[in-house]
C-alpha atoms as a PDB file:
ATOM      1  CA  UNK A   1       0.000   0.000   0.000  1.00  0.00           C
ATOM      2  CA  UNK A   2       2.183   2.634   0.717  1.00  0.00           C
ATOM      3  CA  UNK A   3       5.129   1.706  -1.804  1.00  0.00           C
ATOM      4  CA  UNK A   4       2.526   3.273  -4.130  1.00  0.00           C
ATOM      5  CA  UNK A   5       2.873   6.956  -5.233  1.00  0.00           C
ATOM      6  CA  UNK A   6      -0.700   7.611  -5.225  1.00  0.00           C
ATOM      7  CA  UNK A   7      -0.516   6.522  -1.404  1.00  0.00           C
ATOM      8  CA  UNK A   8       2.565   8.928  -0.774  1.00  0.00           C
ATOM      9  CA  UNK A   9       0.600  11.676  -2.423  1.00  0.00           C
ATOM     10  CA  UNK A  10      -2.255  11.046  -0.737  1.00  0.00           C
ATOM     11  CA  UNK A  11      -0.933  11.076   2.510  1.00  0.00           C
ATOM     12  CA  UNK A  12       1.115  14.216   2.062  1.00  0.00           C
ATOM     13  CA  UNK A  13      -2.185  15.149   1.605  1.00  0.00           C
ATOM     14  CA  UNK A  14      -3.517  14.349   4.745  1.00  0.00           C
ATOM     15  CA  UNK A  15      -0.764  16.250   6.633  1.00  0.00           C
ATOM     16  CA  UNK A  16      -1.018  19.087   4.775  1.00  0.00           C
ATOM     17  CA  UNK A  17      -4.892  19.564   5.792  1.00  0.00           C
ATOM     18  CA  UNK A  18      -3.905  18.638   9.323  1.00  0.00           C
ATOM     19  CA  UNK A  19      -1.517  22.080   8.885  1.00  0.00           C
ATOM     20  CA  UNK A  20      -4.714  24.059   8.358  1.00  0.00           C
ATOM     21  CA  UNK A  21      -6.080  23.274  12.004  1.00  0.00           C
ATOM     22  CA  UNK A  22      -3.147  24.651  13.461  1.00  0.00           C
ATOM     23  CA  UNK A  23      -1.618  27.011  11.374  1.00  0.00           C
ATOM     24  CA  UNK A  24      -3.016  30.993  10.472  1.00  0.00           C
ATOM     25  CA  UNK A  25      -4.453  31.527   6.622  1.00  0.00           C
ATOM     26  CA  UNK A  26      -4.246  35.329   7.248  1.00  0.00           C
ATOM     27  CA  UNK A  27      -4.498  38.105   9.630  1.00  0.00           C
ATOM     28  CA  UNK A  28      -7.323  41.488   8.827  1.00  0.00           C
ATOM     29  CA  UNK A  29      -6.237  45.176  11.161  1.00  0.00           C
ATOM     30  CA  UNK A  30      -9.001  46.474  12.786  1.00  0.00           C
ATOM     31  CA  UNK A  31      -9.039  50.398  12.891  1.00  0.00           C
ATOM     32  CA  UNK A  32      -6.285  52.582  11.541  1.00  0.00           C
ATOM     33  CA  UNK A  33      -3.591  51.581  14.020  1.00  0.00           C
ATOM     34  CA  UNK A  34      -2.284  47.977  14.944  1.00  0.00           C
ATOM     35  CA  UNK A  35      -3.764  47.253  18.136  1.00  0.00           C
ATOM     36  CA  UNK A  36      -6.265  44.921  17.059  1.00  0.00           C
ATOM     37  CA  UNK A  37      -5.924  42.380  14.717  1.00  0.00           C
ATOM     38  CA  UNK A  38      -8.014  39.383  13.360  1.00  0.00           C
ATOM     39  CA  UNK A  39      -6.388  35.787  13.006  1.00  0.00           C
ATOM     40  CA  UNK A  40      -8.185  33.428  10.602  1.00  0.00           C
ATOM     41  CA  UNK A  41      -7.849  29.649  10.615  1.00  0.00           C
ATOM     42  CA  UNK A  42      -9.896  26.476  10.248  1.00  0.00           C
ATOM     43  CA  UNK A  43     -11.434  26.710  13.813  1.00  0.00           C
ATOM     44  CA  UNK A  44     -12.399  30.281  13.795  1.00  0.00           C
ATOM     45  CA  UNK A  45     -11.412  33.893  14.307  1.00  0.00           C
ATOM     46  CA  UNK A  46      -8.348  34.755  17.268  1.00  0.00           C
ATOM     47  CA  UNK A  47      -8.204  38.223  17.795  1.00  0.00           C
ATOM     48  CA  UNK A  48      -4.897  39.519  18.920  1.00  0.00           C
ATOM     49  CA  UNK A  49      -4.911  42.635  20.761  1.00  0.00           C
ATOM     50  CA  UNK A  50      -1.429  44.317  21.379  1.00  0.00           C
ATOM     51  CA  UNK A  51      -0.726  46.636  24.288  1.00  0.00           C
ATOM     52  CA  UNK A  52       1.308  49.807  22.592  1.00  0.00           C
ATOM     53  CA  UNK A  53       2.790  50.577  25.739  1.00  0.00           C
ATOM     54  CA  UNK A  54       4.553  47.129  27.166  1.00  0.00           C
ATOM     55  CA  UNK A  55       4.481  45.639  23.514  1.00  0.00           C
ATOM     56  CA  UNK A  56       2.614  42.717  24.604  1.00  0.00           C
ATOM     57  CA  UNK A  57      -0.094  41.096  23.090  1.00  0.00           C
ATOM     58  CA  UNK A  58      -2.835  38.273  24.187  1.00  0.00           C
ATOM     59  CA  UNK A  59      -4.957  35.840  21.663  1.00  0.00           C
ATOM     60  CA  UNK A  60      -8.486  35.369  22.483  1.00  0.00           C
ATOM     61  CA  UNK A  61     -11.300  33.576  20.644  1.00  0.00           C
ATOM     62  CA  UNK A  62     -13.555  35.770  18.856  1.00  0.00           C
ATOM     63  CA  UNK A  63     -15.960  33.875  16.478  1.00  0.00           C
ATOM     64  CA  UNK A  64     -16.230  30.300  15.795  1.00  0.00           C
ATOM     65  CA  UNK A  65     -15.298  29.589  11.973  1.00  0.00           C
ATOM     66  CA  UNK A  66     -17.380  26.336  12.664  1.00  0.00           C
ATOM     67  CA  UNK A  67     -18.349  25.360   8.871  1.00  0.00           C
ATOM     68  CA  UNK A  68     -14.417  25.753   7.859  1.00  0.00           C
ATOM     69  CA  UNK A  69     -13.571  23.484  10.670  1.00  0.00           C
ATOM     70  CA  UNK A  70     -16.718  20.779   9.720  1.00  0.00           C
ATOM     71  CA  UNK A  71     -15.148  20.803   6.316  1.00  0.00           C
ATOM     72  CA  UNK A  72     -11.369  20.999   6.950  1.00  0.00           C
ATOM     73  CA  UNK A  73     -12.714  17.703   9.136  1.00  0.00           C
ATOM     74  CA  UNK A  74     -14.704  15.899   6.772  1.00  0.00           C
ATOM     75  CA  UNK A  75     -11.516  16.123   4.090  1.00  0.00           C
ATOM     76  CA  UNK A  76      -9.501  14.728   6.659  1.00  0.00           C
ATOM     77  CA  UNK A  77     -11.601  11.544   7.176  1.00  0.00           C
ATOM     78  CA  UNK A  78     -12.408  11.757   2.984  1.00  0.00           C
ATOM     79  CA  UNK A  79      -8.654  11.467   2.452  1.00  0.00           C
ATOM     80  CA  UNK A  80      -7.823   8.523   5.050  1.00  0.00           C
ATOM     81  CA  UNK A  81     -10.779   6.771   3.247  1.00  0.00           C
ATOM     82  CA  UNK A  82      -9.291   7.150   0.446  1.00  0.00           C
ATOM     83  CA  UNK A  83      -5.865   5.887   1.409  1.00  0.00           C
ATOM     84  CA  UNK A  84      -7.581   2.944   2.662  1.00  0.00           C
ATOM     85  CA  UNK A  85      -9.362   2.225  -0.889  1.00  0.00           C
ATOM     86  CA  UNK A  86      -5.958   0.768  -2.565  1.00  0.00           C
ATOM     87  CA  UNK A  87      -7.624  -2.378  -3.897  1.00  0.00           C
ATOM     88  CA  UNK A  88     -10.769  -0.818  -5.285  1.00  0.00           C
ATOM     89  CA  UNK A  89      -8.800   1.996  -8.040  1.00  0.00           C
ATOM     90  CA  UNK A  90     -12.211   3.098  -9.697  1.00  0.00           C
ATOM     91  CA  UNK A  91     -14.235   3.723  -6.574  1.00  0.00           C
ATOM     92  CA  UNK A  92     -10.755   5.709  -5.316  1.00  0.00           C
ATOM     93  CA  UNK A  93     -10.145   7.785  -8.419  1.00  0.00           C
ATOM     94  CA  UNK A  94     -13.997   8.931  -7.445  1.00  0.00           C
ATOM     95  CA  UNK A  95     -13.127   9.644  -3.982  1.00  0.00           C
ATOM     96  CA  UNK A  96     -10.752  11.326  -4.851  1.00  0.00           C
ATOM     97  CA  UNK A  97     -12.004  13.484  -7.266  1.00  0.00           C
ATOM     98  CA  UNK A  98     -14.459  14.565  -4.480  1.00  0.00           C
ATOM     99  CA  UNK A  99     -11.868  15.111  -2.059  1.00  0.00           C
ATOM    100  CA  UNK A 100     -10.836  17.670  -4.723  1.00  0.00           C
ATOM    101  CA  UNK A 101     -13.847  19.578  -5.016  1.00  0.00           C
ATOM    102  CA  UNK A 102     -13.675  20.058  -0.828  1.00  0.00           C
ATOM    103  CA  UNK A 103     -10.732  20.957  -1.072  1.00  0.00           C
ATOM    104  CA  UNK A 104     -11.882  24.128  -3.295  1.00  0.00           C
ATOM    105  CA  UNK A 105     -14.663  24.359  -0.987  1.00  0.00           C
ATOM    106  CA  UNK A 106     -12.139  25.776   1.568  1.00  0.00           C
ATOM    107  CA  UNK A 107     -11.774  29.073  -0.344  1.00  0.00           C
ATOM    108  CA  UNK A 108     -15.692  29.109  -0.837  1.00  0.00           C
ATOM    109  CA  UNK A 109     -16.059  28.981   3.249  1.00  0.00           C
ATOM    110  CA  UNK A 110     -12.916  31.309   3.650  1.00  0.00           C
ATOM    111  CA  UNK A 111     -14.774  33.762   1.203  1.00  0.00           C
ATOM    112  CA  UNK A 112     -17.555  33.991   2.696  1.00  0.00           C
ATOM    113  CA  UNK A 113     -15.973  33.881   6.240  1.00  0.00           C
ATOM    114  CA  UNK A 114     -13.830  37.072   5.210  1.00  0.00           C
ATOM    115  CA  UNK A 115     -16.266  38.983   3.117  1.00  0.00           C
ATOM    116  CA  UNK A 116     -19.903  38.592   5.656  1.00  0.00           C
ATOM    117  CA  UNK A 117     -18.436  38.007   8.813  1.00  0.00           C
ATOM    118  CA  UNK A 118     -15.486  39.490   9.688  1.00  0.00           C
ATOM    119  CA  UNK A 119     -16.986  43.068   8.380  1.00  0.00           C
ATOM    120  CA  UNK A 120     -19.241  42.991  11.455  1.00  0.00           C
ATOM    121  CA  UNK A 121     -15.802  42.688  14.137  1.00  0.00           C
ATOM    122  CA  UNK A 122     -14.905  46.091  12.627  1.00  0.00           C
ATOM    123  CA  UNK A 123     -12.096  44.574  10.045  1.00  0.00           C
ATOM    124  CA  UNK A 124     -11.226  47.060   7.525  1.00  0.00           C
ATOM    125  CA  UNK A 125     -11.641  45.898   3.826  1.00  0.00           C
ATOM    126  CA  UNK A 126      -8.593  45.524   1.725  1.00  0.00           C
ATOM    127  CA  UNK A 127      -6.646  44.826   5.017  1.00  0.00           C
ATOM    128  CA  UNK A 128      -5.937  40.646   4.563  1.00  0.00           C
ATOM    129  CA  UNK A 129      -2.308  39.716   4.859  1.00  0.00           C
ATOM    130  CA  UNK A 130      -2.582  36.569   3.946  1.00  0.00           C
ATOM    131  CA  UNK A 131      -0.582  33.835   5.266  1.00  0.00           C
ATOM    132  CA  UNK A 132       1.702  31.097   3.112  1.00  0.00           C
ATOM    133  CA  UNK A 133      -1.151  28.335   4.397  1.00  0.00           C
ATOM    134  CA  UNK A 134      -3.346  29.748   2.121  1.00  0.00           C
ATOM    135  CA  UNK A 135      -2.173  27.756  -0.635  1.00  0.00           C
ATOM    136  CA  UNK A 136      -2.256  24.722   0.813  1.00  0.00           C
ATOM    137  CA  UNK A 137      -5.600  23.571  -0.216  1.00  0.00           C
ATOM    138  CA  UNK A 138      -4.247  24.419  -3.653  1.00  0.00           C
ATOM    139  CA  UNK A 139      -1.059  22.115  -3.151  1.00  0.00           C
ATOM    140  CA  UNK A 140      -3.568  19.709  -1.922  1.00  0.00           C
ATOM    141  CA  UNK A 141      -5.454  20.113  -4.952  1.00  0.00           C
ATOM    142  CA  UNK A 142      -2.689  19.554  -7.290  1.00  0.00           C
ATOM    143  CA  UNK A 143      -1.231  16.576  -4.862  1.00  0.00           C
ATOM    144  CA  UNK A 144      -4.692  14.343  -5.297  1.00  0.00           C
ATOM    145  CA  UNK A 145      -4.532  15.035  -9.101  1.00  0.00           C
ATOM    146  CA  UNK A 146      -1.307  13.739  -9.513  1.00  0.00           C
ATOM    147  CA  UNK A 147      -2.656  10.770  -6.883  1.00  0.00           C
ATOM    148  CA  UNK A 148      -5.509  10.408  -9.135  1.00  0.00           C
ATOM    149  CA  UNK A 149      -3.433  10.187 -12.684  1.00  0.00           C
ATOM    150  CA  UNK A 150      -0.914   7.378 -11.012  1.00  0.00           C
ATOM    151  CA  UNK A 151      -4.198   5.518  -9.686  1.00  0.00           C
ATOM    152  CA  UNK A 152      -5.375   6.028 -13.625  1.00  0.00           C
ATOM    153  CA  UNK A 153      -1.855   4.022 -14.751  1.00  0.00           C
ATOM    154  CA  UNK A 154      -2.461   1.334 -12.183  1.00  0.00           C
ATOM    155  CA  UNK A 155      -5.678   0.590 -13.241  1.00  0.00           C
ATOM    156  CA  UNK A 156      -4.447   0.543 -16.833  1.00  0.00           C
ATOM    157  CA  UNK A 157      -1.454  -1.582 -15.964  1.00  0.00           C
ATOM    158  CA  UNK A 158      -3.860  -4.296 -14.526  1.00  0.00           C
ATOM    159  CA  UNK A 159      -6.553  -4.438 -17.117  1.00  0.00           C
ATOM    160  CA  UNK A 160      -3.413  -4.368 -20.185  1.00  0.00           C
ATOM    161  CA  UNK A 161      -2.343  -7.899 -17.475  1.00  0.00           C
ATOM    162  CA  UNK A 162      -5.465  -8.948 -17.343  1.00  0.00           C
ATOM    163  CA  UNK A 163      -5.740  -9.482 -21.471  1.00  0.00           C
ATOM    164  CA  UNK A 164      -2.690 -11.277 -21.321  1.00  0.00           C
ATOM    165  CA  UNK A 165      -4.367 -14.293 -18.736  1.00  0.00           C
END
């Protein structure tokens, strides 16, 4: 199973999604000066408010992102399944070609995350700094269709053997 490519891809994958719980996709300013600032990931919004005066700053939850983290959950369990589907290559190529579409379903959430929601926290439009994790469901993208073309050649490899019996 895992001397496969499709498998390594797949579960480079998998650790790249487990990335998004932990890691920032951006950061929004609230107001004209730094104080404030909005940190997004796949659990919800942190906002970090920083003390001018000692130069400290504190993290506290500030809205639950709770349909990014649903999703970011349900493509980890999609892409273990789909590890675990080695001997059935048709029904995994499928899988996997759903995985793909949550994947993109990410940005769709993180849209509408950024564009309805964080407005009403006082976040100033135009203000995303966006971190390098937000290309990671795009990596992940790529990753499964490269997973998907090897599973492709190993399905052709067996039905070419197959002709020969």
């Amino acid at each position: 199973m895992l001397q496969r490519i499709q498998t390594v891809y797949l579960l480079v994958t998998f650790i790249l999604t487990v990335l998004l719980f932990f890691l920032p996709m951006g950061f929004d300013v609230v107001g004209e000066g730094a104080e404030k600032a909005f940190e997004l990931n796949a659990v919800g919004a942190y906002q970090i408010i920083t003390d001018p005066g000692t130069a400290t700053s504190t993290t506290q939850f500030a809205k639950g992102a709770w349909a990014l983290f649903a999703l970011v959950s349900i493509i980890l369990g999609v892409t273990a399944y789909d590890i675990l589907l080695f001997k059935r290559r048709i029904f995994q190529i499928r899988v996997a070609i759903f995985n793909m579409m949550l994947h993109l379903g990410i940005y769709a959430l993180f849209a509408f995350y950024y564009f309805f929601l964080m407005p009403n926290q006082g976040v100033i439009q135009g203000s995303f700094q966006p971190n390098w994790t937000i290309v990671l469901p795009i990596v992940n993208v790529i990753l499964t269709y490269l997973a998907i073309r090897a599973i492709g050649s190993d399905e052709a490899l067996v039905r070419s053997l197959d002709r020969l019996r």
